[in-house]
C-alpha atoms as a PDB file:
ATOM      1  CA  UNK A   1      -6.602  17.704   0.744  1.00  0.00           C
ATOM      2  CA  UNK A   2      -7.750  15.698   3.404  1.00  0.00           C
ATOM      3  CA  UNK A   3      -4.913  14.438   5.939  1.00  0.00           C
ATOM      4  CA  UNK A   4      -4.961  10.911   7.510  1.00  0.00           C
ATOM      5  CA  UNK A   5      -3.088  10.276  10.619  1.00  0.00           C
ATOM      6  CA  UNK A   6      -2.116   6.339  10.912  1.00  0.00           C
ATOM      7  CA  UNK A   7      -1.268   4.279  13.674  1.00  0.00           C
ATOM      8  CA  UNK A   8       1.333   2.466  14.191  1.00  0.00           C
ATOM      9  CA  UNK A   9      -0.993  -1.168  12.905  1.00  0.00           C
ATOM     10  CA  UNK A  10      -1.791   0.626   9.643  1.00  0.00           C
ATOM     11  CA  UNK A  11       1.541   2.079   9.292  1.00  0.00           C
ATOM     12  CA  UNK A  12       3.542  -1.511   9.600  1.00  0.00           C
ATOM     13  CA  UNK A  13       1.322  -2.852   6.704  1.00  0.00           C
ATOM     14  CA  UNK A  14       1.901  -0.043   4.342  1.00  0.00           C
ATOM     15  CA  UNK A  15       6.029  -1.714   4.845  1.00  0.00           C
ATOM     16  CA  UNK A  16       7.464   2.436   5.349  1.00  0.00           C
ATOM     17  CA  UNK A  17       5.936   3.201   2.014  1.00  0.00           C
ATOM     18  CA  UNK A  18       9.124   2.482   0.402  1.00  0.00           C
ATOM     19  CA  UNK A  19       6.824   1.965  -3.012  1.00  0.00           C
ATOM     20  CA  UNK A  20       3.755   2.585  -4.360  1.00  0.00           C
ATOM     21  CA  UNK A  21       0.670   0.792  -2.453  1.00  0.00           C
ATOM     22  CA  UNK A  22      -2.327  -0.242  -3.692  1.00  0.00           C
ATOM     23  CA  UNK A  23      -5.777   0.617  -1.421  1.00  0.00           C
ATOM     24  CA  UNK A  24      -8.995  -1.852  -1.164  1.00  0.00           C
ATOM     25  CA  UNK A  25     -11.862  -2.249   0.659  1.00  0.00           C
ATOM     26  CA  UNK A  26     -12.690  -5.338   2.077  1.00  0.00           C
ATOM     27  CA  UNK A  27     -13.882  -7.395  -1.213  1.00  0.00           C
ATOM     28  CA  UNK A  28     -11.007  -6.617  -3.251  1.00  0.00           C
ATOM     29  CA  UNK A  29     -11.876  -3.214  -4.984  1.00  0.00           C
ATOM     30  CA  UNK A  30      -8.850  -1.050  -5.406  1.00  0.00           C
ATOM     31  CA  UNK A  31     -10.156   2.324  -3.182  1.00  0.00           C
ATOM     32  CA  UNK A  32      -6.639   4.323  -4.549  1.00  0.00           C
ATOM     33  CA  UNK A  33      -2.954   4.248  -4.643  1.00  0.00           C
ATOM     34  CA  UNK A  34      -0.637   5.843  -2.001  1.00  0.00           C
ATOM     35  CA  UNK A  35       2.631   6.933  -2.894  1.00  0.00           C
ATOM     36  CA  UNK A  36       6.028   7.787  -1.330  1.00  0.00           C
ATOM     37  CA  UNK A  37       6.604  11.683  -0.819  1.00  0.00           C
ATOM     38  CA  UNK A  38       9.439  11.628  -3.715  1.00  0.00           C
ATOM     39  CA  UNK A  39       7.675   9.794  -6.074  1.00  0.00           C
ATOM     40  CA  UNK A  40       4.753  12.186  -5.560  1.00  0.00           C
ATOM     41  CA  UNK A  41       6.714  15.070  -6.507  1.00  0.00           C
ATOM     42  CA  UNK A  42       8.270  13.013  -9.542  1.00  0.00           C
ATOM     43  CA  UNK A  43       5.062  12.421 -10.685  1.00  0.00           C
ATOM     44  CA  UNK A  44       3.885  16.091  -9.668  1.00  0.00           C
ATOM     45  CA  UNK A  45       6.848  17.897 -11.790  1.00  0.00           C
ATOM     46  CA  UNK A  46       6.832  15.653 -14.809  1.00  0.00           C
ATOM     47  CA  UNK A  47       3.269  16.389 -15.879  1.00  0.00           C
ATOM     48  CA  UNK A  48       4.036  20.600 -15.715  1.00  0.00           C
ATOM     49  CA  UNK A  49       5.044  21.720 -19.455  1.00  0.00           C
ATOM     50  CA  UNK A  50       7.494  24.863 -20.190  1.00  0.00           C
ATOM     51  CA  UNK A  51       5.933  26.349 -22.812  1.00  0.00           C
ATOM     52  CA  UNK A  52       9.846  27.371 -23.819  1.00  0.00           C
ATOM     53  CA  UNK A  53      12.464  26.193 -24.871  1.00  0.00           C
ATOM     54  CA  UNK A  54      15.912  26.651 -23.398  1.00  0.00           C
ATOM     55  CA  UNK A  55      17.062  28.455 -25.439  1.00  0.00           C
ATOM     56  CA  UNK A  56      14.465  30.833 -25.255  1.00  0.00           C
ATOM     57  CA  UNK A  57      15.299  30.966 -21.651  1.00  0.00           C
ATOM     58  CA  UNK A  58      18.710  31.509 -21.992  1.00  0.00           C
ATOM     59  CA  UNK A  59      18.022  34.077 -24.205  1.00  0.00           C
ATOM     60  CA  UNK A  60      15.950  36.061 -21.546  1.00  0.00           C
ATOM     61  CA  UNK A  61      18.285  35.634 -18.699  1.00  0.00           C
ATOM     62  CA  UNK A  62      20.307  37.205 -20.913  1.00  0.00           C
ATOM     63  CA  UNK A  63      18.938  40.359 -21.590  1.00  0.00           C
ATOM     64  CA  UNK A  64      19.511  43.640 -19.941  1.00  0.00           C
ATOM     65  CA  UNK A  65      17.474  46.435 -18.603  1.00  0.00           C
ATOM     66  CA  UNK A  66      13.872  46.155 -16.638  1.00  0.00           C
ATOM     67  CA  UNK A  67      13.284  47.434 -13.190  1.00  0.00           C
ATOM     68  CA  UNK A  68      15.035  47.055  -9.582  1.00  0.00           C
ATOM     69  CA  UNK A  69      12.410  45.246  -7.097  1.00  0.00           C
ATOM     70  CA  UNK A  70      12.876  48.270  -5.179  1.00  0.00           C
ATOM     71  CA  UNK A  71      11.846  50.682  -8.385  1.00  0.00           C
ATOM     72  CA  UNK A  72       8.949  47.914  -8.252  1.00  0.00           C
ATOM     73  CA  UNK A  73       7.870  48.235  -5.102  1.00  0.00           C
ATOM     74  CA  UNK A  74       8.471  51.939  -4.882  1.00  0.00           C
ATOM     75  CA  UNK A  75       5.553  52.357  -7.502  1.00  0.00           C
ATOM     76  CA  UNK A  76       3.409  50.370  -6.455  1.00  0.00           C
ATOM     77  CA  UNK A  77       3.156  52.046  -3.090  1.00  0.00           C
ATOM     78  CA  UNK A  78       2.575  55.194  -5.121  1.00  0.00           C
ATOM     79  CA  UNK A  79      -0.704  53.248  -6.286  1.00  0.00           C
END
């Protein structure tokens, strides 16, 4: 991602980005849309699927047994 740094002119007209705002060139043709930091990471976390349900979840978390992180780690330095 490419980062922009404004100044303060370009900054004023985008009104503290308190919405989303629209990006033209000069004859009108929309360029892109800019959009506050929490609406970007609205948008960012609604489009990601779980592929299961809650209950299936709950049923995991559940469950007993599996390995320490330290029986984890322990092998894999054996590797």
């Amino acid at each position: 991602m490419t980062t922009v740094v404004l100044d303060a002119t370009l900054r004023s007209k985008l009104n503290g980005l308190a919405e989303q705002v629209e990006l033209c060139d000069e004859s009108g043709e929309t360029l892109g849309y800019c959009v506050p930091v929490a609406e970007y990471t609205r948008l960012l976390y609604a489009s990601i699927k779980i592929p299961f349900s809650e209950e299936e979840i709950a049923s995991r978390m559940a469950e007993k047994g599996g390995r320490s992180l330290a029986e984890i780690l322990a092998d894999l330095e054996k590797q």
